[in-house]
C-alpha atoms as a PDB file:
ATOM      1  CA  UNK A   1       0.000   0.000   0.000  1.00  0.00           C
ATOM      2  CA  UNK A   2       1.570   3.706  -0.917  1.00  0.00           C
ATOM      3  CA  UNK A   3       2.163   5.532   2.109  1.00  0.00           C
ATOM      4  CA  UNK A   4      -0.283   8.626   2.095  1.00  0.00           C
ATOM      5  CA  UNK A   5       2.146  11.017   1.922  1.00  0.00           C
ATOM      6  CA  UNK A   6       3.232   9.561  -1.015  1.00  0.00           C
ATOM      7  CA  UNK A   7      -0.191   9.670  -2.876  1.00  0.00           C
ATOM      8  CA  UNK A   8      -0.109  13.481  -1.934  1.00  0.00           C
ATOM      9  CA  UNK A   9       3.613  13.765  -3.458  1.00  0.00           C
ATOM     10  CA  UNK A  10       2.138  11.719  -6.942  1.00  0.00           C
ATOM     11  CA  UNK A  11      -0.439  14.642  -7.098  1.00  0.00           C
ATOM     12  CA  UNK A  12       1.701  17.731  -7.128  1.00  0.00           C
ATOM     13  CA  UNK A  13       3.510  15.454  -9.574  1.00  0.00           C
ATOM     14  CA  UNK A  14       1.871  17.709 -12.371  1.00  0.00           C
ATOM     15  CA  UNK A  15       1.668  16.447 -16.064  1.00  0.00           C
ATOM     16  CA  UNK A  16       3.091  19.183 -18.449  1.00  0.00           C
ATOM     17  CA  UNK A  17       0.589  18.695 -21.898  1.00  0.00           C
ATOM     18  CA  UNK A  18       1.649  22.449 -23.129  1.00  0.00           C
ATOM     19  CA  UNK A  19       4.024  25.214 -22.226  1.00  0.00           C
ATOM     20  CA  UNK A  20       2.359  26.983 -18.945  1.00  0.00           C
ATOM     21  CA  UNK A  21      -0.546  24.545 -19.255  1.00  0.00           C
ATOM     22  CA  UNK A  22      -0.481  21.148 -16.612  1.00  0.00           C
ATOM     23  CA  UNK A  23      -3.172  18.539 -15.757  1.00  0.00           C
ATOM     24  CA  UNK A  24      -3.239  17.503 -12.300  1.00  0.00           C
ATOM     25  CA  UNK A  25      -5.466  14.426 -10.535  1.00  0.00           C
ATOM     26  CA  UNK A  26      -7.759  14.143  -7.155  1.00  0.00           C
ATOM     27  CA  UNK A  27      -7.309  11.034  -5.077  1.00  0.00           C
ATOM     28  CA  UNK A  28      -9.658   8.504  -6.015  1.00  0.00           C
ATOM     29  CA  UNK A  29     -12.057   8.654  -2.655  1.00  0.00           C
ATOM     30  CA  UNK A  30     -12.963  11.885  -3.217  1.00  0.00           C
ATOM     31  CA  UNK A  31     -16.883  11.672  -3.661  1.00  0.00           C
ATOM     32  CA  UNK A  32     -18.471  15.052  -3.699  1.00  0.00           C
ATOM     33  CA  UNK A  33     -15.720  17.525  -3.906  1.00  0.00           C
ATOM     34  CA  UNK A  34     -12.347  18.587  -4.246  1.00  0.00           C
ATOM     35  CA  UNK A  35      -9.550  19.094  -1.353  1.00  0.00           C
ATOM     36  CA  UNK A  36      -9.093  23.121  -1.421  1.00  0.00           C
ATOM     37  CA  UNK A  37      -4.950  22.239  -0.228  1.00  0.00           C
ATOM     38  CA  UNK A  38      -4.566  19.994  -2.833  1.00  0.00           C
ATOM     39  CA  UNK A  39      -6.281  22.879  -5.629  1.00  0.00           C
ATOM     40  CA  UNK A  40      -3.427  25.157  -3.802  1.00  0.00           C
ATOM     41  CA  UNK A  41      -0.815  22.925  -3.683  1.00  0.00           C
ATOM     42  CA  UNK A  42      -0.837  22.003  -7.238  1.00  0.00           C
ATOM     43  CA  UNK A  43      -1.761  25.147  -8.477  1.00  0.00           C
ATOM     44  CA  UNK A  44       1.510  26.414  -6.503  1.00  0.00           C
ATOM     45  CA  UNK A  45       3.505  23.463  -8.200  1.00  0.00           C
ATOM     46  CA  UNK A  46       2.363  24.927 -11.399  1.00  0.00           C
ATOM     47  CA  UNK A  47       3.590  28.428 -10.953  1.00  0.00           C
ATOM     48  CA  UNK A  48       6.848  27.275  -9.611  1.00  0.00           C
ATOM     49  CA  UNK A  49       7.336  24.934 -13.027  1.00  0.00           C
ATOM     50  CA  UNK A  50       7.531  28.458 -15.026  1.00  0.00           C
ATOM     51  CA  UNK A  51      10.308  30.003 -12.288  1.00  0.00           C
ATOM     52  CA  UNK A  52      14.111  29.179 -12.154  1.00  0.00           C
ATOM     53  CA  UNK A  53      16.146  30.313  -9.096  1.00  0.00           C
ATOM     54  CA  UNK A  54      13.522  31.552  -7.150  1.00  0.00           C
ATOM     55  CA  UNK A  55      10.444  30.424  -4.249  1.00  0.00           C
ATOM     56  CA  UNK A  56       6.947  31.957  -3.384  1.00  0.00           C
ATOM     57  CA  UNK A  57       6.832  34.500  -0.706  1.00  0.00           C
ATOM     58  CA  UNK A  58       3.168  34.734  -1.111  1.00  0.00           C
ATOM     59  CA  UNK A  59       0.292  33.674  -2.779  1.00  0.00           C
ATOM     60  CA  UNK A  60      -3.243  34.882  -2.498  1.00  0.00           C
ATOM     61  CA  UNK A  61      -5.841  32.558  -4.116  1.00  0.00           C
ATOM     62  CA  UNK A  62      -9.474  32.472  -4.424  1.00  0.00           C
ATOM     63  CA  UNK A  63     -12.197  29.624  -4.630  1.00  0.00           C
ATOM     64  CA  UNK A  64     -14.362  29.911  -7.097  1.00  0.00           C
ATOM     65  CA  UNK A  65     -16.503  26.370  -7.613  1.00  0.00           C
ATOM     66  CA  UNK A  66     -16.348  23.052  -5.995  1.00  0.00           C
ATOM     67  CA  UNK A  67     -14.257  20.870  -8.054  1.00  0.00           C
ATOM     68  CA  UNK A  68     -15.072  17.736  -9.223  1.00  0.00           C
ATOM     69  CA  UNK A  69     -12.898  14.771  -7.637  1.00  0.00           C
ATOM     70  CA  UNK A  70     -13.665  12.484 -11.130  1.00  0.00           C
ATOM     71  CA  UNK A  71     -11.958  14.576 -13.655  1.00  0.00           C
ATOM     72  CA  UNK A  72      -8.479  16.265 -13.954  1.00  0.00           C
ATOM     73  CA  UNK A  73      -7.969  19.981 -13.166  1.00  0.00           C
ATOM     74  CA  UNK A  74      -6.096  22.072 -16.227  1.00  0.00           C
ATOM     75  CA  UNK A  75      -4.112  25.066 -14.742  1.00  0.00           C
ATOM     76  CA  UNK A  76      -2.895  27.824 -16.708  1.00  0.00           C
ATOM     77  CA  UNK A  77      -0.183  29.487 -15.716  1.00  0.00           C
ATOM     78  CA  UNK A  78       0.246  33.559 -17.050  1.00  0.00           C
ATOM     79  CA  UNK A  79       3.850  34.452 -16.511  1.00  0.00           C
ATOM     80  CA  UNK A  80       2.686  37.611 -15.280  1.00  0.00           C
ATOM     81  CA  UNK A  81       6.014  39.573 -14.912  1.00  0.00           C
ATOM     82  CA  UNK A  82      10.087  38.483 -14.548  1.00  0.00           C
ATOM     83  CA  UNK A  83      11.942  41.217 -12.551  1.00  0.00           C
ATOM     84  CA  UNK A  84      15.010  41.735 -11.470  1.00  0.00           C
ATOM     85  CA  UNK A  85      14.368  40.434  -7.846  1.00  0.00           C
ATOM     86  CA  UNK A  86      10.787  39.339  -8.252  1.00  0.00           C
ATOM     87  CA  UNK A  87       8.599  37.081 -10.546  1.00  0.00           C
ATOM     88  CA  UNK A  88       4.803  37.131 -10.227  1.00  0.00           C
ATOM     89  CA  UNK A  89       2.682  34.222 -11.812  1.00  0.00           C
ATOM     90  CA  UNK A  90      -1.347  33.760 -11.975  1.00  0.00           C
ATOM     91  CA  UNK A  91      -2.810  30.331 -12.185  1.00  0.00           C
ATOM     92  CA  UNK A  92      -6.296  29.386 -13.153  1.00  0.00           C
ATOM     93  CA  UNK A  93      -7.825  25.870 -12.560  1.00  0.00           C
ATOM     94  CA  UNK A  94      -9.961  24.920 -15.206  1.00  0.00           C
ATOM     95  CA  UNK A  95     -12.660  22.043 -15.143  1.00  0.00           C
ATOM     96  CA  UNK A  96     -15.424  21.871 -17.503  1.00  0.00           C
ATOM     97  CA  UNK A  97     -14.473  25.025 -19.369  1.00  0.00           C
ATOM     98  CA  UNK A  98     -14.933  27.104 -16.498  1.00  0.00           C
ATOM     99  CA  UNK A  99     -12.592  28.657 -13.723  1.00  0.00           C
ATOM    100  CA  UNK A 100     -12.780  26.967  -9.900  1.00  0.00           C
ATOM    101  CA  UNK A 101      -9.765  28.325  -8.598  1.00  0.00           C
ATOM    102  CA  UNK A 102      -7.371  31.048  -9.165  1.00  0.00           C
ATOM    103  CA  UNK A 103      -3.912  31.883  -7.882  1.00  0.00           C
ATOM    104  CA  UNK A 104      -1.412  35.072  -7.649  1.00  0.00           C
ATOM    105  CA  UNK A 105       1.937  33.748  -6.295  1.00  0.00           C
ATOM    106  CA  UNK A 106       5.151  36.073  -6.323  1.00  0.00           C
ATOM    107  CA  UNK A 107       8.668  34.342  -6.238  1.00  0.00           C
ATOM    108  CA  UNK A 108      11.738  36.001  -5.167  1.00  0.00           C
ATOM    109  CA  UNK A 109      15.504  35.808  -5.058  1.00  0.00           C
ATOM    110  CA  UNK A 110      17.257  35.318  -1.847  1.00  0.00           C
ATOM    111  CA  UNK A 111      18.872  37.930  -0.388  1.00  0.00           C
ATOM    112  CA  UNK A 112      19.871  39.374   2.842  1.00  0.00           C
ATOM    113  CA  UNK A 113      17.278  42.195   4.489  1.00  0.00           C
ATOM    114  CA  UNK A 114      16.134  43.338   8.269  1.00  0.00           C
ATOM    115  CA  UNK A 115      14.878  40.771  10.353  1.00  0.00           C
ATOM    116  CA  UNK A 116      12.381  40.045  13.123  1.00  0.00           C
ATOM    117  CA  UNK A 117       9.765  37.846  13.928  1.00  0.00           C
ATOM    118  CA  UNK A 118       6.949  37.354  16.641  1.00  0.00           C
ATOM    119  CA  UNK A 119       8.049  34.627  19.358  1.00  0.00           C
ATOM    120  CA  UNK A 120       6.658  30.876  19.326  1.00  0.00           C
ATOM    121  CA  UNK A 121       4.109  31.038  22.094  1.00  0.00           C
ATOM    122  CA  UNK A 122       4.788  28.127  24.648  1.00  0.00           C
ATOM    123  CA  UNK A 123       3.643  24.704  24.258  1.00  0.00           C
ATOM    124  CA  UNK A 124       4.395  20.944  25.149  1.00  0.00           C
ATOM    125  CA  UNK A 125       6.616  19.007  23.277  1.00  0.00           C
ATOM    126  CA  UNK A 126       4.679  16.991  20.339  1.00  0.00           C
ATOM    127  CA  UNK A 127       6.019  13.916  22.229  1.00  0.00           C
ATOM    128  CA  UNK A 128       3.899  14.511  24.908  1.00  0.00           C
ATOM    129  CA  UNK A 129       0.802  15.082  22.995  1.00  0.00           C
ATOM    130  CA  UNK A 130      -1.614  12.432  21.534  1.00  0.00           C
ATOM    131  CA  UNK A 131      -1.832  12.124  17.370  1.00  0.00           C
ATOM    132  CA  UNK A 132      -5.114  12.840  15.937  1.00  0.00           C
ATOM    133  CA  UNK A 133      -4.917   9.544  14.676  1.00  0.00           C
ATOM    134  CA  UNK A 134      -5.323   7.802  18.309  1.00  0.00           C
ATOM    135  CA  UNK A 135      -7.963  10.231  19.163  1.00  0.00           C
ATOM    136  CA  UNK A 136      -9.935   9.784  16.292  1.00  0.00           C
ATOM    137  CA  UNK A 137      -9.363   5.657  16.355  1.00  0.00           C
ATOM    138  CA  UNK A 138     -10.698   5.742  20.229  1.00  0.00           C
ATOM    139  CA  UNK A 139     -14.101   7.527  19.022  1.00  0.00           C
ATOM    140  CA  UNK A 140     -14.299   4.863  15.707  1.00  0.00           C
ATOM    141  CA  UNK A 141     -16.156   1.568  17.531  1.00  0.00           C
ATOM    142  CA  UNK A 142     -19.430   3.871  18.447  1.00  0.00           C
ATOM    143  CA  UNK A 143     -19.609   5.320  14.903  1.00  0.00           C
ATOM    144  CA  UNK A 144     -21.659   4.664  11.682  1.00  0.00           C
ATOM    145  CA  UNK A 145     -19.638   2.348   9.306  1.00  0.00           C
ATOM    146  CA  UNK A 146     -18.935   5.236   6.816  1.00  0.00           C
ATOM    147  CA  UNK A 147     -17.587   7.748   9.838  1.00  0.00           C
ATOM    148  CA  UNK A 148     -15.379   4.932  10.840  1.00  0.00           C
ATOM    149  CA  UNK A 149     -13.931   4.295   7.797  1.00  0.00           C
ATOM    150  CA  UNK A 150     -12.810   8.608   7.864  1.00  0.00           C
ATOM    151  CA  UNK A 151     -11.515   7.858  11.609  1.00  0.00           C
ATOM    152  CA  UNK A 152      -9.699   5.019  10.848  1.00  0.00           C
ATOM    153  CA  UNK A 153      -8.111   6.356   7.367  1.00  0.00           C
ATOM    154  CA  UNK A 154      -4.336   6.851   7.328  1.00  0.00           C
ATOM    155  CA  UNK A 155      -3.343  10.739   6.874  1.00  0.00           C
ATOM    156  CA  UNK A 156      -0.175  12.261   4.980  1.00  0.00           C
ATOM    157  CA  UNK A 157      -0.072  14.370   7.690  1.00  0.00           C
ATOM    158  CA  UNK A 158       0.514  13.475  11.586  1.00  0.00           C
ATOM    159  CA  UNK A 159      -1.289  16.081  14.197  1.00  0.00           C
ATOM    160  CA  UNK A 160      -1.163  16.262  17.463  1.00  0.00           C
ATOM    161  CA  UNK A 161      -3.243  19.327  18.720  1.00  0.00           C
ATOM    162  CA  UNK A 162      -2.647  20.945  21.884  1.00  0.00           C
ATOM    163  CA  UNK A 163      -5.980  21.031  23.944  1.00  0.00           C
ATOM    164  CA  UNK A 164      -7.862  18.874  21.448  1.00  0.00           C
ATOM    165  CA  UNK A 165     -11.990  19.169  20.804  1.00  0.00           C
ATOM    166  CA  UNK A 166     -14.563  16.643  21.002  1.00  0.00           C
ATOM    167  CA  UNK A 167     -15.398  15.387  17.603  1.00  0.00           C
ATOM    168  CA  UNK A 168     -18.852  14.661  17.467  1.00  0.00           C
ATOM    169  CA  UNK A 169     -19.921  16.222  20.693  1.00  0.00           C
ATOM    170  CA  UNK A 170     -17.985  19.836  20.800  1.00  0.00           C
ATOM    171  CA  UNK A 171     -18.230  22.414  23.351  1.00  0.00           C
ATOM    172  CA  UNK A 172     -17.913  26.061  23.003  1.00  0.00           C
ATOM    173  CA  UNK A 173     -14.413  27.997  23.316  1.00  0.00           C
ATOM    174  CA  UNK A 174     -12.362  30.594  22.793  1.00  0.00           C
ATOM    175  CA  UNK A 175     -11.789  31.151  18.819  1.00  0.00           C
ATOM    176  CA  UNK A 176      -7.995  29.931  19.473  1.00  0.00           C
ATOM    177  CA  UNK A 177      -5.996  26.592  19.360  1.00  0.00           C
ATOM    178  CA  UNK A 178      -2.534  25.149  18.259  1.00  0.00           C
ATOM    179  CA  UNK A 179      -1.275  22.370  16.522  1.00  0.00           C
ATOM    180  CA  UNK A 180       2.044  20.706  15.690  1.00  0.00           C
ATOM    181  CA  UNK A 181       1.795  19.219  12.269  1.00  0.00           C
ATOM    182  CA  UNK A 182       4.711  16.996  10.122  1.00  0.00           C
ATOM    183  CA  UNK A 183       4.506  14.707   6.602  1.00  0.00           C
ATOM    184  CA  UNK A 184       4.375  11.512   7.520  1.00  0.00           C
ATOM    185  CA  UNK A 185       7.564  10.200   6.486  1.00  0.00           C
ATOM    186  CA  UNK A 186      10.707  11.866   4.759  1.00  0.00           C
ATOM    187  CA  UNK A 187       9.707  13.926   1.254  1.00  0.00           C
ATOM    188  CA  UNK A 188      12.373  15.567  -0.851  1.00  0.00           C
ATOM    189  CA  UNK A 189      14.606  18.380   0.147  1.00  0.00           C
ATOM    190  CA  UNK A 190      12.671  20.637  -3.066  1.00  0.00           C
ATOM    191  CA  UNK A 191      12.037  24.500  -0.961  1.00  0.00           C
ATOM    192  CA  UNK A 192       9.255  25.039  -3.690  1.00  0.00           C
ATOM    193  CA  UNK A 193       7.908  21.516  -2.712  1.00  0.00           C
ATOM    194  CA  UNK A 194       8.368  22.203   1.122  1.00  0.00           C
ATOM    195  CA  UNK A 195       6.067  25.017   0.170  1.00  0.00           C
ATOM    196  CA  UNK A 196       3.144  22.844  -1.820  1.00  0.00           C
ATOM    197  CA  UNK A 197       3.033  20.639   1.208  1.00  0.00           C
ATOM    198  CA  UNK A 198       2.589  23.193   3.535  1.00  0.00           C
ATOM    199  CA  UNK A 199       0.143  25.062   1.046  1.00  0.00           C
ATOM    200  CA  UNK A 200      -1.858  21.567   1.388  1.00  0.00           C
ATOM    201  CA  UNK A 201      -1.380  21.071   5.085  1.00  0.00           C
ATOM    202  CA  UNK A 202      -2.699  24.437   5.897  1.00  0.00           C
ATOM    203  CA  UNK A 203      -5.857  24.365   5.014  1.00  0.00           C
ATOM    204  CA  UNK A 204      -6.772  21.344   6.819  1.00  0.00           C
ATOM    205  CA  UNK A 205      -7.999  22.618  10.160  1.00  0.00           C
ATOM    206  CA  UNK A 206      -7.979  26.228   9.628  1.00  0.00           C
ATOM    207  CA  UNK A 207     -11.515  27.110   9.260  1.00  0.00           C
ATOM    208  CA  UNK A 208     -12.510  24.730  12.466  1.00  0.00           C
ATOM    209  CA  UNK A 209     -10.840  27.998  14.508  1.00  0.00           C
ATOM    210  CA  UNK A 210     -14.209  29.651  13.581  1.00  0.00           C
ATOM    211  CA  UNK A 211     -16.116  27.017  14.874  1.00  0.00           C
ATOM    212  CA  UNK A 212     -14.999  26.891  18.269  1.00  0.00           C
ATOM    213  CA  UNK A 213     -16.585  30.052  19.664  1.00  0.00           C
ATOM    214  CA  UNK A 214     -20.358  27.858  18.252  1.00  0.00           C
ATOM    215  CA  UNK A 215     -19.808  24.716  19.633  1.00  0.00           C
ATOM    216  CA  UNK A 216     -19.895  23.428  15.759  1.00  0.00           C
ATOM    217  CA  UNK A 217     -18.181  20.001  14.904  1.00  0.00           C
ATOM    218  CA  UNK A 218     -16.776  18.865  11.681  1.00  0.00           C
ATOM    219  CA  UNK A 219     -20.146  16.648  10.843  1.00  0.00           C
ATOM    220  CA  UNK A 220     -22.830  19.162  12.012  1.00  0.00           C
ATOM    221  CA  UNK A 221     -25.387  19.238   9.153  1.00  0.00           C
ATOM    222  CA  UNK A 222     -26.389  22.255  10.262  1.00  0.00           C
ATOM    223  CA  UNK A 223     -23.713  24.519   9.334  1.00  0.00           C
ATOM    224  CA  UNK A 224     -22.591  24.645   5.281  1.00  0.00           C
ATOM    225  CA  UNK A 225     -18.648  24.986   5.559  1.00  0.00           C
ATOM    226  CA  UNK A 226     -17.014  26.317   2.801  1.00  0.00           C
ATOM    227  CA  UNK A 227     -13.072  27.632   1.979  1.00  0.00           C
ATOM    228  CA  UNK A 228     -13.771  31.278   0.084  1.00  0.00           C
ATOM    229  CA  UNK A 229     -10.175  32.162  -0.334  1.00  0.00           C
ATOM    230  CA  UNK A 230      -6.513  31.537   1.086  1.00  0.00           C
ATOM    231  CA  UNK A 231      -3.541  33.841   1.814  1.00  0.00           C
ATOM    232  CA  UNK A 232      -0.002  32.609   2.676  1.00  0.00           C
ATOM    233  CA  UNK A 233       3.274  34.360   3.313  1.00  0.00           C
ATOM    234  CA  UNK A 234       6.728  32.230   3.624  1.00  0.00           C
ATOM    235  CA  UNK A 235       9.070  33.807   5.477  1.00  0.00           C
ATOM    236  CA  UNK A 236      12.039  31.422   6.315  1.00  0.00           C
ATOM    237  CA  UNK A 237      12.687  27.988   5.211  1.00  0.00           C
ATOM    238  CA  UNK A 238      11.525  24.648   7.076  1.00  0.00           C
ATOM    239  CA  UNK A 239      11.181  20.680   6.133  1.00  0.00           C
ATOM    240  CA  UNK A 240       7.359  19.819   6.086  1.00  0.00           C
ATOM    241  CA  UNK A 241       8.373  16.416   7.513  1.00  0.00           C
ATOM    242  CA  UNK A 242      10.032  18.293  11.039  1.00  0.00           C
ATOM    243  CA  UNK A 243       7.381  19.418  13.634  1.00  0.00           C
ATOM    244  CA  UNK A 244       5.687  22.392  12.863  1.00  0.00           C
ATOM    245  CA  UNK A 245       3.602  24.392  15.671  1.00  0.00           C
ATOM    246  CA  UNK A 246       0.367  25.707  13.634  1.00  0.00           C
ATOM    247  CA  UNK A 247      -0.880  28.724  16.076  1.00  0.00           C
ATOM    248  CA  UNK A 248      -4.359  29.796  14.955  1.00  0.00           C
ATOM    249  CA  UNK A 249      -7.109  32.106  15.853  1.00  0.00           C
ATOM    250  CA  UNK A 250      -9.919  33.383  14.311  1.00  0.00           C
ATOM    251  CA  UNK A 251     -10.625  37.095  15.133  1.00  0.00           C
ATOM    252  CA  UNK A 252     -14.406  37.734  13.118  1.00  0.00           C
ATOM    253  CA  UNK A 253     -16.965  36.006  11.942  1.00  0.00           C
ATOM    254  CA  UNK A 254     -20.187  37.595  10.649  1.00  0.00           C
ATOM    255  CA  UNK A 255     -22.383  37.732   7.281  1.00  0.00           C
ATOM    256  CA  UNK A 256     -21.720  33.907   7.345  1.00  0.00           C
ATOM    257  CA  UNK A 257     -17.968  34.497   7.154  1.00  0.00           C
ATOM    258  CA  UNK A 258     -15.559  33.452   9.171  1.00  0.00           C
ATOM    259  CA  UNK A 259     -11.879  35.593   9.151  1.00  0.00           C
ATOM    260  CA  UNK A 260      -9.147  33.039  10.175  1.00  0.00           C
ATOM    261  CA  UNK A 261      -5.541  33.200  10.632  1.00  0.00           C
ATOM    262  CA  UNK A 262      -2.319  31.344  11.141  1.00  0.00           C
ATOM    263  CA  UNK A 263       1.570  30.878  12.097  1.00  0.00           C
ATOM    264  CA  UNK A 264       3.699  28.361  11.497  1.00  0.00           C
ATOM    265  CA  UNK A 265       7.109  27.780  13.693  1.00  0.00           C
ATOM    266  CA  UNK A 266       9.271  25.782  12.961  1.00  0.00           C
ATOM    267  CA  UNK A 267      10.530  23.523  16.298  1.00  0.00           C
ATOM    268  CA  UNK A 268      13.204  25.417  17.066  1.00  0.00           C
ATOM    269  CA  UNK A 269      10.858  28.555  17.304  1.00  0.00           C
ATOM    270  CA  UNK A 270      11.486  30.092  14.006  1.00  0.00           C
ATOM    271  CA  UNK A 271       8.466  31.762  12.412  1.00  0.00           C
ATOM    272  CA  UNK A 272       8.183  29.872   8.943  1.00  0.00           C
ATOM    273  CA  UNK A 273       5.194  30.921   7.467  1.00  0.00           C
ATOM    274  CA  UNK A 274       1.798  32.925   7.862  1.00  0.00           C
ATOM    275  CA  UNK A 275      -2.012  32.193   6.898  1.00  0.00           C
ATOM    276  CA  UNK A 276      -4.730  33.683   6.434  1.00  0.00           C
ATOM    277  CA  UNK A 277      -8.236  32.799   5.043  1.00  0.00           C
ATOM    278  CA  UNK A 278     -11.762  33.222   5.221  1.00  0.00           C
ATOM    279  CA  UNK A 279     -14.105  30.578   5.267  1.00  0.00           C
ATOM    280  CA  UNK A 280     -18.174  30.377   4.770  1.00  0.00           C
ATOM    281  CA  UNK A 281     -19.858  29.372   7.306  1.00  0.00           C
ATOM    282  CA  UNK A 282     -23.636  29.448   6.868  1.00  0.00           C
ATOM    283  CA  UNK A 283     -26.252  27.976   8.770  1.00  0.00           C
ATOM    284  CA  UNK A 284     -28.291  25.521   6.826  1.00  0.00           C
ATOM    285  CA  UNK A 285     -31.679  27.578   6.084  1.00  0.00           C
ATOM    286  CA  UNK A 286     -33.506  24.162   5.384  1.00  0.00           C
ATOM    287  CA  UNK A 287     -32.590  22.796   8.775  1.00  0.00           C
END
């Protein structure tokens, strides 16, 4: 069997079928619609396939449809502008003639600048934590068949939150809560593919910040959930298969939006990366 993080490697493995134009694939249990991380991670992989010598600061993207998990995604990349220092890129994902997805990424050479950063806030060791994977496997006995084939399913990534929710029974809390987050097993050394993992990884949980202040779990059919569009600024390099702490809060939610944000440190406190998106979240009117 091919190790999950594998599977998500093979998708950002993009096929190339014209110049700027590449075909990627969704897993095959996808049933109703598309991963928004893997839409971002390949679209990322497709704007870095037009840039030599350079990796994404930032990228601001935007969700447009659902996609459809049975047919391949086209993204076109614009080569948007080649400076001296920086290279911008726009990607649209195409299925069924229309646009579901579009990205604006900006590349950059290295070179040397000010720096500062805001501190890792404390937390325990990941060691010390339990995986996501043991707490969801302790809920699986008491849950329908289909539910405890999701529990049970391997992930690409290992998580081990820090003050971890209910699943199917949440409370209400504060609109905060941290994570640390790693690939599950070694991945190439790539930066640009360090970067399309994390692009992936970070949209996994973000939007469940929002949820917390409403006592709303992942399976409530009485909330539509919804990623509307997706922000991300790197800021120092890191390995996507080394512990990450994912700090998130969620200042706002209102007009059935939710605001959501994120930092990612690196172990040895190192602010890596920042996130930002905001998510629908609508009550269900037919409920």
């Amino acid at each position: 069997m091919t190790a999950p993080i594998q599977e998500v490697l093979g998708l950002l493995e993009l096929e190339k079928i014209e110049e700027n134009i590449f075909r990627g694939l969704s897993p095959n249990d996808r049933l109703q619609r598309v991963f928004g991380g893997q839409v971002l991670g390949q679209a990322l992989v497709a704007a870095g396939r037009t840039v030599e010598g350079r990796v994404c600061h930032s990228l601001h993207a935007y969700f447009l449809r659902a996609g459809d998990p049975k047919v391949p995604i086209l993204y076109e990349v614009d080569r948007s502008r080649d400076g001296t220092s920086f290279t911008s890129r726009r990607v649209v994902a195409i299925q069924h003639g229309r646009p579901i997805f579009t990205l604006e990424a900006s590349f950059q050479r290295d070179e040397p600048g000010y720096e500062h950063a805001f501190e890792m806030p404390p937390a325990p060791d990941p060691e010390t934590l339990a995986s996501d994977a043991a707490l969801r496997a302790a809920v699986a006995d008491g849950l329908p068949s289909e539910l405890r084939d999701w529990a049970l399913r391997p992930r690409p990534f290992e998580t081990r939150p820090v003050g971890p929710r209910p699943y199917f029974a949440p409370d209400k809390r504060p609109p905060h809560e941290m994570a640390w987050i790693r690939a599950i097993g070694a991945v190439p050394d790539d930066p640009k593919l360090q970067q399309c993992l994390l692009a992936f990884a970070s949209d996994m949980s973000l939007i469940g910040t929002g949820m917390l202040p409403h006592g709303i779990g992942w399976f409530d059919d009485k909330v539509q959930l919804a990623s509307l569009d997706h922000a991300m600024w790197f800021h120092r390099s890191f390995r996507a298969d080394e512990w990450m702490l994912y700090v998130q809060d969620s200042p706002s939610a209102s007009g059935a939006r939710s605001f959501n944000r994120g930092l990612v440190f690196t172990r040895d406190g190192r602010l890596a990366a920042s996130v930002v998106q905001e998510g629908l979240m609508r009550p269900r009117r037919d409920r």
